[in-house]
C-alpha atoms as a PDB file:
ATOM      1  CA  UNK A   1      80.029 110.870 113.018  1.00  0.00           C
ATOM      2  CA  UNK A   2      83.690 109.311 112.299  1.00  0.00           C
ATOM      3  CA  UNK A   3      84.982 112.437 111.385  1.00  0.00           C
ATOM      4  CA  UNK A   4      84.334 114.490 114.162  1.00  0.00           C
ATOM      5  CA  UNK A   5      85.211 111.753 116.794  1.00  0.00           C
ATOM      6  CA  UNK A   6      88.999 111.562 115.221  1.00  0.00           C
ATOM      7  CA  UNK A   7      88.846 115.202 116.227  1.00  0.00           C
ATOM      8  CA  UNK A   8      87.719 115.099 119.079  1.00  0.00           C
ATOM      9  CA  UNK A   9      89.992 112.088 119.731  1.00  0.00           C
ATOM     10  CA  UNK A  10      93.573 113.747 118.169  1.00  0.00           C
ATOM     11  CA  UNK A  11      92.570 116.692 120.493  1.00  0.00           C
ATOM     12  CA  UNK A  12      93.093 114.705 123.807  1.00  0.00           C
ATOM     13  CA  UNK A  13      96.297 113.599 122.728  1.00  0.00           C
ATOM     14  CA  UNK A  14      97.610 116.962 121.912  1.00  0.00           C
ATOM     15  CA  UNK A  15      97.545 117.131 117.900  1.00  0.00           C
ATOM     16  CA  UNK A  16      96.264 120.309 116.340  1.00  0.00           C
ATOM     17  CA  UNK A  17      93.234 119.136 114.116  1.00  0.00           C
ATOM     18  CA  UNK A  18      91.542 121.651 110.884  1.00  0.00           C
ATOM     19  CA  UNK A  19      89.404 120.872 107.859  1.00  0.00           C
ATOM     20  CA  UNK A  20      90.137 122.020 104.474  1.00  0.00           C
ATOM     21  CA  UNK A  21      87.976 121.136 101.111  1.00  0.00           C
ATOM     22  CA  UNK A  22      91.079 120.331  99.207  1.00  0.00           C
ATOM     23  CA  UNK A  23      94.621 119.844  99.757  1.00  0.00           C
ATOM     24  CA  UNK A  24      95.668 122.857  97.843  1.00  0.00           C
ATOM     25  CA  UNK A  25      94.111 124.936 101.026  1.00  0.00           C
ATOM     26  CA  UNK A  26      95.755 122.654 103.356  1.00  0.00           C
ATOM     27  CA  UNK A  27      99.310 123.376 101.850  1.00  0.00           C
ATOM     28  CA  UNK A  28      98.047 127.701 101.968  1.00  0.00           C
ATOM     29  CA  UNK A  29      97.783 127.306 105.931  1.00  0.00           C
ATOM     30  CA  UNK A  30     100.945 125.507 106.017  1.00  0.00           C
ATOM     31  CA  UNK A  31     102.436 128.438 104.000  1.00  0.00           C
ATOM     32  CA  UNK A  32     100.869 130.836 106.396  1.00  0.00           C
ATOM     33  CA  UNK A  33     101.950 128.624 109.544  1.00  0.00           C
ATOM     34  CA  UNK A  34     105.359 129.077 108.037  1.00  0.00           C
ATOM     35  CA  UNK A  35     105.466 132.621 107.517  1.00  0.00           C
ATOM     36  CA  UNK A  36     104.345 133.710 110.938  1.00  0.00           C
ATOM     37  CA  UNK A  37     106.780 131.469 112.622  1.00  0.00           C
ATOM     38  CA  UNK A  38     110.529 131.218 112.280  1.00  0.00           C
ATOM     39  CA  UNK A  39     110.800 128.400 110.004  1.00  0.00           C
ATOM     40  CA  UNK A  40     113.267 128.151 107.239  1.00  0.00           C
ATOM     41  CA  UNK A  41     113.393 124.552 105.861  1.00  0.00           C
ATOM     42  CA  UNK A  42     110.638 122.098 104.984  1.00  0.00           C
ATOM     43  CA  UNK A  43     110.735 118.157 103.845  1.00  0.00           C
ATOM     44  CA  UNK A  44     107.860 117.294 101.919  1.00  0.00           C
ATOM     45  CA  UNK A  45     109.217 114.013 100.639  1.00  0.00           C
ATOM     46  CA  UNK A  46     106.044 111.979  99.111  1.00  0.00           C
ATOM     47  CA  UNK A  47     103.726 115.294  98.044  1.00  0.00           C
ATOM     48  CA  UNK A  48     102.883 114.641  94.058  1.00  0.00           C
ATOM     49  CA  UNK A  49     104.459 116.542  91.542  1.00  0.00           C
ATOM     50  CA  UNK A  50     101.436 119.049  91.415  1.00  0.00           C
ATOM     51  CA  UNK A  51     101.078 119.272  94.867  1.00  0.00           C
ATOM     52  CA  UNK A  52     105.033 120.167  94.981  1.00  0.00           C
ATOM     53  CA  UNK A  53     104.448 122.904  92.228  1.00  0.00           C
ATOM     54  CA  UNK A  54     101.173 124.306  93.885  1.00  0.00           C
ATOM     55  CA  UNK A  55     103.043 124.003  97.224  1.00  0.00           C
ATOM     56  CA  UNK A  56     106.011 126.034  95.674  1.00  0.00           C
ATOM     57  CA  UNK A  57     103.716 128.534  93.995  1.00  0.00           C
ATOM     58  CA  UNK A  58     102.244 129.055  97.280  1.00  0.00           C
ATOM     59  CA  UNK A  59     105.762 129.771  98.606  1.00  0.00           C
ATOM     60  CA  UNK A  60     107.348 131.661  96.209  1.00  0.00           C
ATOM     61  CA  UNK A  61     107.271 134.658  98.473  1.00  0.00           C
ATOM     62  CA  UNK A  62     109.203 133.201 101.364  1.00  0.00           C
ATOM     63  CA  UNK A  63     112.644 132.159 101.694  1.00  0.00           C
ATOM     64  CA  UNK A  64     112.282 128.912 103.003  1.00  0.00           C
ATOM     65  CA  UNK A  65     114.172 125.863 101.773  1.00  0.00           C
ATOM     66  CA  UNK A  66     112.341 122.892 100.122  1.00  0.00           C
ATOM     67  CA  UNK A  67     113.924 119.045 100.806  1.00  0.00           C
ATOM     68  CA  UNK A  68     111.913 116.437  98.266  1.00  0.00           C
ATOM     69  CA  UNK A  69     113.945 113.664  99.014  1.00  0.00           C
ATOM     70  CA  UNK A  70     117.826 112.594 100.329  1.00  0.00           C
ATOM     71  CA  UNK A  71     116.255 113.425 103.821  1.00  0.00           C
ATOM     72  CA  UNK A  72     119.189 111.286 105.210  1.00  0.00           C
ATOM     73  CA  UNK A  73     121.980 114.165 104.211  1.00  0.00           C
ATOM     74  CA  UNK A  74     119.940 117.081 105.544  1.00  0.00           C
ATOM     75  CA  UNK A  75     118.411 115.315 108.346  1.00  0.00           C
ATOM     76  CA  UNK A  76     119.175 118.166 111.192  1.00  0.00           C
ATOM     77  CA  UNK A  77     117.650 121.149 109.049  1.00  0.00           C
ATOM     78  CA  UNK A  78     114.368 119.530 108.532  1.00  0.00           C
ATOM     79  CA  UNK A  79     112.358 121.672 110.933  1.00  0.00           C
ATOM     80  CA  UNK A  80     108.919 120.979 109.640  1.00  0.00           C
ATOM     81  CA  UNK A  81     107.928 118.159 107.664  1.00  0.00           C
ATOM     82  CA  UNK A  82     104.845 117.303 105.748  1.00  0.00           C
ATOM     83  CA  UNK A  83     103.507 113.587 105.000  1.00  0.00           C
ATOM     84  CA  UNK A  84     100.364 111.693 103.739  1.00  0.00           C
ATOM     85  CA  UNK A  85      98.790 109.497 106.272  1.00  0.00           C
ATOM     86  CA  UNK A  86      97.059 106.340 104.768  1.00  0.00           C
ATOM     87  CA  UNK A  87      94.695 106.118 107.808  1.00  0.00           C
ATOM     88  CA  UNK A  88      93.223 107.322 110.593  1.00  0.00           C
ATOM     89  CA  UNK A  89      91.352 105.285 113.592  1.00  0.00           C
ATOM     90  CA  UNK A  90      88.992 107.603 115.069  1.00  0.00           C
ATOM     91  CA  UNK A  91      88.474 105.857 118.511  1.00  0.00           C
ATOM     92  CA  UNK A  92      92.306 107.119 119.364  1.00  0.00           C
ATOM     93  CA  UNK A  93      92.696 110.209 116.885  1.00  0.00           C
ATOM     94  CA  UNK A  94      96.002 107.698 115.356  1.00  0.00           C
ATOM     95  CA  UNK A  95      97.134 108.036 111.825  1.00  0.00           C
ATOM     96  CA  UNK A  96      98.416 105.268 109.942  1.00  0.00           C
ATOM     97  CA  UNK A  97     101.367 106.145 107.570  1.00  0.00           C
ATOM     98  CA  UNK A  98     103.336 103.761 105.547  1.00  0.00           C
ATOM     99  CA  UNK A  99     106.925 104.710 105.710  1.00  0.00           C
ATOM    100  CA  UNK A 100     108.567 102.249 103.116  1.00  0.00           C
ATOM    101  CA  UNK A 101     109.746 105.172 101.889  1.00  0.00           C
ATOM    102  CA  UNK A 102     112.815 106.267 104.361  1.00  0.00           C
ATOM    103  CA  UNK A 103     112.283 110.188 103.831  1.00  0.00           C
ATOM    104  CA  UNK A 104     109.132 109.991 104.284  1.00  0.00           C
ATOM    105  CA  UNK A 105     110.062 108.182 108.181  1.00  0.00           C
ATOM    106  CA  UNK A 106     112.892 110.964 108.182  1.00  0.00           C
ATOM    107  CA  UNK A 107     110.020 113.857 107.613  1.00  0.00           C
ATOM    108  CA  UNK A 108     107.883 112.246 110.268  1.00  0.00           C
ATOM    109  CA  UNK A 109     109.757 111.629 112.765  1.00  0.00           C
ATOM    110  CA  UNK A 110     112.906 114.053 112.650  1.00  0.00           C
ATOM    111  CA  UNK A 111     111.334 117.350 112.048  1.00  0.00           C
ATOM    112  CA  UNK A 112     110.177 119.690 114.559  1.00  0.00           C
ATOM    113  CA  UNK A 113     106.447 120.568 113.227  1.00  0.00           C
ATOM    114  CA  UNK A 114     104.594 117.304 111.648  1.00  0.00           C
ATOM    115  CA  UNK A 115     101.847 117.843 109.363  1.00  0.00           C
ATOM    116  CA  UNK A 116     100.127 114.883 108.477  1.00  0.00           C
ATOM    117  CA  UNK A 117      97.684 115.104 105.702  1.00  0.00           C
ATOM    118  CA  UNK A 118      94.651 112.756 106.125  1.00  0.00           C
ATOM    119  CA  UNK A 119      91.377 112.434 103.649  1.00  0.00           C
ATOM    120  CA  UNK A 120      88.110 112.202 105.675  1.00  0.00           C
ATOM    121  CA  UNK A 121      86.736 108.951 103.584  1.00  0.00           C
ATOM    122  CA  UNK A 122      90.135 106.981 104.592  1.00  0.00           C
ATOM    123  CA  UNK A 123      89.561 107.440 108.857  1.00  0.00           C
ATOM    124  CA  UNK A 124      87.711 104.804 110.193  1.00  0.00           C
ATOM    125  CA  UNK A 125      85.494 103.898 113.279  1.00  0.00           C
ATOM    126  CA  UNK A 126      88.261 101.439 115.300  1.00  0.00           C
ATOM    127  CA  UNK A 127      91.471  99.548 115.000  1.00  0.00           C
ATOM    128  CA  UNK A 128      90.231  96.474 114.335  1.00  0.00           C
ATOM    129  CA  UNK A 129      88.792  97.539 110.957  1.00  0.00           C
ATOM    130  CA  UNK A 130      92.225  98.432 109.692  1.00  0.00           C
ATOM    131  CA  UNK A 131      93.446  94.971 109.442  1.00  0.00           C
ATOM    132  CA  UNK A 132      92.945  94.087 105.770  1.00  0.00           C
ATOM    133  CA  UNK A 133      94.100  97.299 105.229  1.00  0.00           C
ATOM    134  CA  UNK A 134      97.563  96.572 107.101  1.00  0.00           C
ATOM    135  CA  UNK A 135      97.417  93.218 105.489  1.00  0.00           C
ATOM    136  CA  UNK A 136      97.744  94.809 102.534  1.00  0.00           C
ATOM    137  CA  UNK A 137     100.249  96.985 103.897  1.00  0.00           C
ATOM    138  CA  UNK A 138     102.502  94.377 105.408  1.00  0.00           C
ATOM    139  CA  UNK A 139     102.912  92.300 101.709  1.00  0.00           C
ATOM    140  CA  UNK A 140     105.926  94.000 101.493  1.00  0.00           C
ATOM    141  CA  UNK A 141     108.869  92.358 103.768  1.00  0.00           C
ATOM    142  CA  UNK A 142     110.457  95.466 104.245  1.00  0.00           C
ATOM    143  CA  UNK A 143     107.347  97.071 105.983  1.00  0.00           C
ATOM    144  CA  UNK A 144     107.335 100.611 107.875  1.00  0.00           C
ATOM    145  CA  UNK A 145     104.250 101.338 109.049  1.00  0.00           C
ATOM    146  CA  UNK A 146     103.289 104.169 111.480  1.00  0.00           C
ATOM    147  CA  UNK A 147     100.876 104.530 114.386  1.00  0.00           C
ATOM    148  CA  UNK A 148     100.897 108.117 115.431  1.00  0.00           C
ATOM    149  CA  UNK A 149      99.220 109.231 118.060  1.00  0.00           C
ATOM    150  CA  UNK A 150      99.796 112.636 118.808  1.00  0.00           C
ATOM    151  CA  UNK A 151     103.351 114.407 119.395  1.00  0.00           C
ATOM    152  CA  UNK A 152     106.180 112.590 120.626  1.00  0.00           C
ATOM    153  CA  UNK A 153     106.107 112.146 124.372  1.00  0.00           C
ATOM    154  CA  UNK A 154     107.706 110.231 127.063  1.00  0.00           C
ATOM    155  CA  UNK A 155     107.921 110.322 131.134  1.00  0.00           C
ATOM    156  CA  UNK A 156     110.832 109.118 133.385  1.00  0.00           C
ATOM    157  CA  UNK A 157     110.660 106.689 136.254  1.00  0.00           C
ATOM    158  CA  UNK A 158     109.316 109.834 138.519  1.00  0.00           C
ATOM    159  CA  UNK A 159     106.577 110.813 135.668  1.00  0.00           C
ATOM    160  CA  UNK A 160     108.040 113.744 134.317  1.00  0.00           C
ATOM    161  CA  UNK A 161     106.571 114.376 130.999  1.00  0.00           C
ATOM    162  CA  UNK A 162     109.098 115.218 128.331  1.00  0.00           C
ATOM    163  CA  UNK A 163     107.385 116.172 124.658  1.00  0.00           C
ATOM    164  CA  UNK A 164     109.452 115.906 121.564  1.00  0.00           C
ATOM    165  CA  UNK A 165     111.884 113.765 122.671  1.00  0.00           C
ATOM    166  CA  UNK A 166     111.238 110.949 119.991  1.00  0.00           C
ATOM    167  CA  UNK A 167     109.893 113.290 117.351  1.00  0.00           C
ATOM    168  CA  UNK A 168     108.141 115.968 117.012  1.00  0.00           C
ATOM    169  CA  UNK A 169     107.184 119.071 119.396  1.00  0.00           C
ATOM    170  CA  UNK A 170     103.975 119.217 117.384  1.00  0.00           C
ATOM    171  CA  UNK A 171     101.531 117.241 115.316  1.00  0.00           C
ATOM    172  CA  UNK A 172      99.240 119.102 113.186  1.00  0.00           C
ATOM    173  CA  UNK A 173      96.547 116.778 111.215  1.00  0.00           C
ATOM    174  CA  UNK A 174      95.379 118.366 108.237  1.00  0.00           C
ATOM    175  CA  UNK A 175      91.694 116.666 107.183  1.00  0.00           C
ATOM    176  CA  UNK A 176      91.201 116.435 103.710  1.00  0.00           C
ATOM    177  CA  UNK A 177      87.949 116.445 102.697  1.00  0.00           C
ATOM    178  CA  UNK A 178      86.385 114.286  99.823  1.00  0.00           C
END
Protein backbone atom coordinates (compact mmCIF):
# COMPACT_ATOMS: atom_id res chain seq x y z
CA UNK A 1 0.00 0.00 0.00
CA UNK A 2 3.21 2.40 0.55
CA UNK A 3 4.27 1.95 -2.75
CA UNK A 4 1.51 2.93 -4.70
CA UNK A 5 0.60 5.97 -2.43
CA UNK A 6 4.31 7.56 -3.18
CA UNK A 7 2.93 7.31 -6.70
CA UNK A 8 0.12 8.50 -6.44
CA UNK A 9 1.61 11.21 -4.18
CA UNK A 10 4.90 12.24 -6.66
CA UNK A 11 2.10 12.46 -9.34
CA UNK A 12 0.34 15.55 -7.74
CA UNK A 13 3.44 17.28 -7.48
CA UNK A 14 4.41 16.86 -11.03
CA UNK A 15 7.26 14.03 -10.97
CA UNK A 16 7.06 11.35 -13.60
CA UNK A 17 6.82 8.00 -11.55
CA UNK A 18 7.66 4.04 -13.35
CA UNK A 19 8.55 0.67 -11.88
CA UNK A 20 11.33 -1.41 -13.01
CA UNK A 21 12.46 -5.00 -11.41
CA UNK A 22 16.04 -3.97 -11.37
CA UNK A 23 18.09 -1.04 -11.88
CA UNK A 24 19.73 -2.31 -14.96
CA UNK A 25 16.07 -1.69 -16.70
CA UNK A 26 15.81 1.57 -15.07
CA UNK A 27 19.18 2.83 -16.64
CA UNK A 28 17.61 1.05 -20.47
CA UNK A 29 14.61 3.67 -20.22
CA UNK A 30 16.93 6.33 -19.34
CA UNK A 31 18.96 5.31 -22.46
CA UNK A 32 15.81 5.32 -24.46
CA UNK A 33 14.58 8.73 -22.79
CA UNK A 34 17.89 9.95 -24.06
CA UNK A 35 17.81 8.86 -27.47
CA UNK A 36 14.41 10.17 -28.39
CA UNK A 37 15.15 13.52 -26.97
CA UNK A 38 17.95 15.94 -27.72
CA UNK A 39 20.21 15.22 -24.97
CA UNK A 40 23.91 15.09 -25.25
CA UNK A 41 25.53 15.06 -21.75
CA UNK A 42 24.69 13.11 -18.61
CA UNK A 43 26.16 13.30 -14.79
CA UNK A 44 25.77 10.19 -13.09
CA UNK A 45 28.09 11.01 -10.23
CA UNK A 46 27.38 8.23 -7.34
CA UNK A 47 26.11 5.14 -9.86
CA UNK A 48 28.54 1.97 -8.80
CA UNK A 49 31.14 0.90 -10.93
CA UNK A 50 28.84 -1.85 -12.52
CA UNK A 51 26.06 0.22 -12.81
CA UNK A 52 28.49 2.83 -14.74
CA UNK A 53 29.69 -0.09 -17.08
CA UNK A 54 26.09 -1.54 -17.63
CA UNK A 55 24.95 2.11 -18.01
CA UNK A 56 27.77 2.63 -20.68
CA UNK A 57 27.08 -0.68 -22.39
CA UNK A 58 23.63 0.43 -22.66
CA UNK A 59 24.91 3.61 -24.36
CA UNK A 60 27.44 2.64 -26.48
CA UNK A 61 25.30 3.45 -29.46
CA UNK A 62 24.71 7.10 -28.72
CA UNK A 63 26.93 9.94 -28.66
CA UNK A 64 26.21 11.33 -25.50
CA UNK A 65 28.83 12.50 -23.02
CA UNK A 66 29.24 10.78 -19.58
CA UNK A 67 30.38 13.22 -16.34
CA UNK A 68 31.27 10.69 -13.16
CA UNK A 69 32.50 13.24 -11.08
CA UNK A 70 34.30 17.08 -11.16
CA UNK A 71 30.58 18.19 -11.71
CA UNK A 72 31.86 21.66 -10.51
CA UNK A 73 34.03 22.25 -13.98
CA UNK A 74 31.26 21.08 -16.31
CA UNK A 75 28.46 22.34 -14.34
CA UNK A 76 26.48 24.17 -17.43
CA UNK A 77 26.57 20.96 -19.78
CA UNK A 78 24.99 18.71 -17.32
CA UNK A 79 21.57 18.47 -18.96
CA UNK A 80 20.31 15.37 -17.31
CA UNK A 81 21.51 13.97 -14.23
CA UNK A 82 20.96 10.72 -12.48
CA UNK A 83 21.16 10.14 -8.51
CA UNK A 84 20.25 7.53 -5.78
CA UNK A 85 17.68 8.68 -3.37
CA UNK A 86 18.09 7.18 0.21
CA UNK A 87 14.32 7.67 0.90
CA UNK A 88 11.13 8.28 0.00
CA UNK A 89 8.00 9.51 2.31
CA UNK A 90 5.00 8.35 0.63
CA UNK A 91 2.41 10.75 2.28
CA UNK A 92 4.17 13.70 -0.01
CA UNK A 93 5.77 11.56 -2.96
CA UNK A 94 9.48 13.38 -1.35
CA UNK A 95 12.75 11.67 -1.80
CA UNK A 96 15.39 11.90 0.61
CA UNK A 97 18.96 12.12 -0.91
CA UNK A 98 22.11 12.64 0.96
CA UNK A 99 24.25 15.02 -0.92
CA UNK A 100 27.61 14.95 1.14
CA UNK A 101 28.86 14.25 -1.93
CA UNK A 102 28.95 17.82 -3.93
CA UNK A 103 28.40 16.19 -7.53
CA UNK A 104 25.99 14.36 -6.52
CA UNK A 105 24.04 18.09 -5.23
CA UNK A 106 25.53 19.41 -8.66
CA UNK A 107 23.58 16.37 -10.65
CA UNK A 108 20.46 17.08 -8.66
CA UNK A 109 19.99 20.23 -8.69
CA UNK A 110 21.83 21.77 -11.87
CA UNK A 111 20.72 19.52 -14.59
CA UNK A 112 17.77 19.90 -16.65
CA UNK A 113 16.11 16.20 -16.43
CA UNK A 114 16.50 14.59 -12.71
CA UNK A 115 16.24 11.00 -12.38
CA UNK A 116 16.17 9.88 -9.02
CA UNK A 117 16.52 6.24 -8.44
CA UNK A 118 14.53 4.97 -5.39
CA UNK A 119 14.19 1.08 -4.08
CA UNK A 120 10.56 0.26 -3.08
CA UNK A 121 11.64 -1.38 0.52
CA UNK A 122 13.48 2.12 1.46
CA UNK A 123 9.92 4.53 0.95
CA UNK A 124 8.10 4.77 3.92
CA UNK A 125 4.51 5.56 5.23
CA UNK A 126 5.26 9.42 6.75
CA UNK A 127 7.91 11.87 7.72
CA UNK A 128 8.02 11.26 11.04
CA UNK A 129 9.35 7.71 10.58
CA UNK A 130 12.44 9.01 8.86
CA UNK A 131 13.96 10.48 11.88
CA UNK A 132 16.42 7.82 13.05
CA UNK A 133 17.11 7.51 9.67
CA UNK A 134 18.18 11.36 9.35
CA UNK A 135 19.75 10.92 12.70
CA UNK A 136 21.88 8.76 11.23
CA UNK A 137 22.25 10.93 8.39
CA UNK A 138 23.05 14.12 10.22
CA UNK A 139 26.32 12.35 12.30
CA UNK A 140 28.24 13.90 9.86
CA UNK A 141 28.81 17.87 10.54
CA UNK A 142 29.06 18.58 7.10
CA UNK A 143 25.47 17.25 6.30
CA UNK A 144 23.56 17.73 2.80
CA UNK A 145 20.54 16.23 2.87
CA UNK A 146 17.70 16.58 0.28
CA UNK A 147 13.92 16.82 0.44
CA UNK A 148 12.64 16.72 -3.07
CA UNK A 149 9.44 17.11 -3.83
CA UNK A 150 8.77 17.24 -7.30
CA UNK A 151 10.47 19.70 -9.98
CA UNK A 152 11.74 22.91 -9.06
CA UNK A 153 9.03 25.53 -8.80
CA UNK A 154 8.43 28.91 -7.52
CA UNK A 155 5.60 31.83 -7.87
CA UNK A 156 6.09 35.66 -7.61
CA UNK A 157 4.25 38.06 -5.37
CA UNK A 158 1.24 37.96 -8.15
CA UNK A 159 1.33 33.89 -8.21
CA UNK A 160 2.86 33.31 -11.36
CA UNK A 161 4.19 29.87 -11.40
CA UNK A 162 7.70 29.60 -12.76
CA UNK A 163 9.08 25.69 -13.03
CA UNK A 164 12.75 25.06 -13.17
CA UNK A 165 13.90 27.99 -11.82
CA UNK A 166 15.83 26.35 -8.80
CA UNK A 167 16.50 23.08 -10.56
CA UNK A 168 15.18 21.02 -12.65
CA UNK A 169 12.34 21.28 -15.50
CA UNK A 170 11.63 17.65 -14.68
CA UNK A 171 11.79 14.99 -12.01
CA UNK A 172 11.53 11.52 -13.08
CA UNK A 173 11.50 8.84 -10.02
CA UNK A 174 12.65 5.63 -11.09
CA UNK A 175 11.20 2.75 -8.41
CA UNK A 176 13.43 0.08 -7.88
CA UNK A 177 11.98 -2.86 -6.97
CA UNK A 178 13.35 -5.42 -4.32
Amino acid sequence: MIVPEFIKNACKVSSHVSVFENTSKALAYISEFMANGDYKSIAIPDLTDEENKTFTEILSNQSIQLYKSSLRKIASNIQVGITKAQLGIAETGTLVINSNNEDVRLASMLSDIHFALLKTNTIVAKSSDIVNDLREMFKNQNNYTAFITGPSRTADIERVLSIGVHGPLELYILLIEN
